[in-house]
C-alpha atoms as a PDB file:
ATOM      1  CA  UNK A   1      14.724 115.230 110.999  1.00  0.00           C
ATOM      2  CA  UNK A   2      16.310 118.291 112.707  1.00  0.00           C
ATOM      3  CA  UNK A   3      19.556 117.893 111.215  1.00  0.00           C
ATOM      4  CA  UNK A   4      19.279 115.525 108.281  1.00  0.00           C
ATOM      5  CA  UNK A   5      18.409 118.860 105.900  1.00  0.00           C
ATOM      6  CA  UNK A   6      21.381 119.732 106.900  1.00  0.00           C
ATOM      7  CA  UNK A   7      20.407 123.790 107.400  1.00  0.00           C
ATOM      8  CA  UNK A   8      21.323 124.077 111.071  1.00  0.00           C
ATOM      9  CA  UNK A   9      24.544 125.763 110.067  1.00  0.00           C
ATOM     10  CA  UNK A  10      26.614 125.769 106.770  1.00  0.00           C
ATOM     11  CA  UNK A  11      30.749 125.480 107.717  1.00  0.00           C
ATOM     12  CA  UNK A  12      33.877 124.011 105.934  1.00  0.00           C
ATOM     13  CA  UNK A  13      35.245 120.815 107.703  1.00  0.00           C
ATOM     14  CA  UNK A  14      38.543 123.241 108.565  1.00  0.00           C
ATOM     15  CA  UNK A  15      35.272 125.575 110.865  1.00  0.00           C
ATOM     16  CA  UNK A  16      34.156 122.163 112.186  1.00  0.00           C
ATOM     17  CA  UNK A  17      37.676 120.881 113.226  1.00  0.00           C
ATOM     18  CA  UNK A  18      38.204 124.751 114.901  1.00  0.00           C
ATOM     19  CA  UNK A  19      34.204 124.448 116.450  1.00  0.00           C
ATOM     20  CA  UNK A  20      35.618 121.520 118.267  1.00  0.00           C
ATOM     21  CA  UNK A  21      38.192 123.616 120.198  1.00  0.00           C
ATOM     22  CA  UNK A  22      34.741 124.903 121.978  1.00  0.00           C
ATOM     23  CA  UNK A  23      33.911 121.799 123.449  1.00  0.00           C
ATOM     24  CA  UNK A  24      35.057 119.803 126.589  1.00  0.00           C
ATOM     25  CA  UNK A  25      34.800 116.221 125.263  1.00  0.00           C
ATOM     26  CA  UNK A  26      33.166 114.637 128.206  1.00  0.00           C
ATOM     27  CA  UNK A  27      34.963 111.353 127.161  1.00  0.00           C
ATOM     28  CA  UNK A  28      38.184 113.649 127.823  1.00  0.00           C
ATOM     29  CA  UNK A  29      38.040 116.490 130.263  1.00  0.00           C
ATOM     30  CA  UNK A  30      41.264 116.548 131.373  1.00  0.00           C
ATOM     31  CA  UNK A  31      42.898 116.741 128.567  1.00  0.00           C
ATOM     32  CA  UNK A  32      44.571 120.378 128.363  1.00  0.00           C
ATOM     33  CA  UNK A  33      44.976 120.289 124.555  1.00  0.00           C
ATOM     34  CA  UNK A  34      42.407 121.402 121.720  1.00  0.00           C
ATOM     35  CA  UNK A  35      40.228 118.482 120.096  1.00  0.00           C
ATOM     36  CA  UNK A  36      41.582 119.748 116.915  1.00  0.00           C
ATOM     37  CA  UNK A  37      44.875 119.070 118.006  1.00  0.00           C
ATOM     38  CA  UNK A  38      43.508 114.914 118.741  1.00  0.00           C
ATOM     39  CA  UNK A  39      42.024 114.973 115.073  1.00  0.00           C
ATOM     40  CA  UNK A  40      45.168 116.174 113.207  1.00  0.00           C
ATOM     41  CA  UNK A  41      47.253 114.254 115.581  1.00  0.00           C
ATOM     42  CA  UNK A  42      44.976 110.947 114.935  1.00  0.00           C
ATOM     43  CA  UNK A  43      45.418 111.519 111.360  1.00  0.00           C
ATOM     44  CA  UNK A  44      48.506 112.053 111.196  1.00  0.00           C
ATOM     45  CA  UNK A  45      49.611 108.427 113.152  1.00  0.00           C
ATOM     46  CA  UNK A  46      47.300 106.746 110.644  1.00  0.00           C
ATOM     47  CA  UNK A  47      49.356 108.498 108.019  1.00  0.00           C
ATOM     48  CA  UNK A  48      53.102 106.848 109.479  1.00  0.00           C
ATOM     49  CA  UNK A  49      50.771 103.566 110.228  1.00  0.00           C
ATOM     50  CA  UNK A  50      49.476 103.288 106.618  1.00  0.00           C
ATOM     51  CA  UNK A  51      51.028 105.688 103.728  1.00  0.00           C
ATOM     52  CA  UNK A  52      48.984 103.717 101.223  1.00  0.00           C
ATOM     53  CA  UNK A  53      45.503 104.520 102.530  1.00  0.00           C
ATOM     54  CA  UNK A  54      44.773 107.749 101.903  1.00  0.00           C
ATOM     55  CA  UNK A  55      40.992 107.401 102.637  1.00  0.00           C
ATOM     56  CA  UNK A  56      42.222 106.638 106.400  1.00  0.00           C
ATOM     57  CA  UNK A  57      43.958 109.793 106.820  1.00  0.00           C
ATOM     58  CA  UNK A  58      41.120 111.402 106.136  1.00  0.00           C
ATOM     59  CA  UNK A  59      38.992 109.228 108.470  1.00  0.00           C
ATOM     60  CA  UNK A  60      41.136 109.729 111.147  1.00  0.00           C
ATOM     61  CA  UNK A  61      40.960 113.445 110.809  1.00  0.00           C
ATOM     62  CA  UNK A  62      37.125 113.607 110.400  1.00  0.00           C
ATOM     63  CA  UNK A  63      36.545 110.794 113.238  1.00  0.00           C
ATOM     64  CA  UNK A  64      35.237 113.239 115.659  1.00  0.00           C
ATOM     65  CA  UNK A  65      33.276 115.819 113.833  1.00  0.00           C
ATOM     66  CA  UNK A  66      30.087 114.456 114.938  1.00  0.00           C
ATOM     67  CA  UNK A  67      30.906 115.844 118.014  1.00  0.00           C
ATOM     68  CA  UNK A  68      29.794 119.504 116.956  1.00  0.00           C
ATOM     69  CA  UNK A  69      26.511 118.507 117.636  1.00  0.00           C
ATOM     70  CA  UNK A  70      26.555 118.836 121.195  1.00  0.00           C
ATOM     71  CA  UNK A  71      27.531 122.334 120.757  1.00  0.00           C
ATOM     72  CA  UNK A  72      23.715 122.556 119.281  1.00  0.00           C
ATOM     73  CA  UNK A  73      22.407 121.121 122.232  1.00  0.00           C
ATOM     74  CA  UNK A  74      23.008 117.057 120.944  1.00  0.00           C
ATOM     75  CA  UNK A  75      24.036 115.138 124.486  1.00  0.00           C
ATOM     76  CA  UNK A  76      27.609 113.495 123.899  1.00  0.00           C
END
């Protein structure tokens, strides 16, 4: 109910991919290197893996969007 109106916070996917950069993935602290960086990077290896499937490109960069939500307070 609290975010299914979706009227938290209006932002492009581009301002959700960059939002990510704020957060420490707790599945990956170590890692020294901006979560936009893993989506675009994820993508991209999809995109040598499969050059026919479009669609999966774009999965691959949106795979970890949902994690914005624990920038609102959402646990990880």
């Amino acid at each position: 109910a609290q975010f299914g109106g979706c009227s938290h916070r209006s932002m492009t996917v581009m301002e959700a991919l960059e939002l990510l950069d704020q957060l420490v993935d707790e599945s990956d602290p170590d890692v020294d290197f901006p979560n936009s960086f893993h989506a675009f990077q994820t993508a991209e290896g999809i995109r040598r893996a499969h050059p026919d499937k479009d669609w999966f490109h774009l999965v691959g960069l949106l795979h970890d969007l949902g994690k914005v939500l624990a920038l609102f307070g959402e646990p990880q």
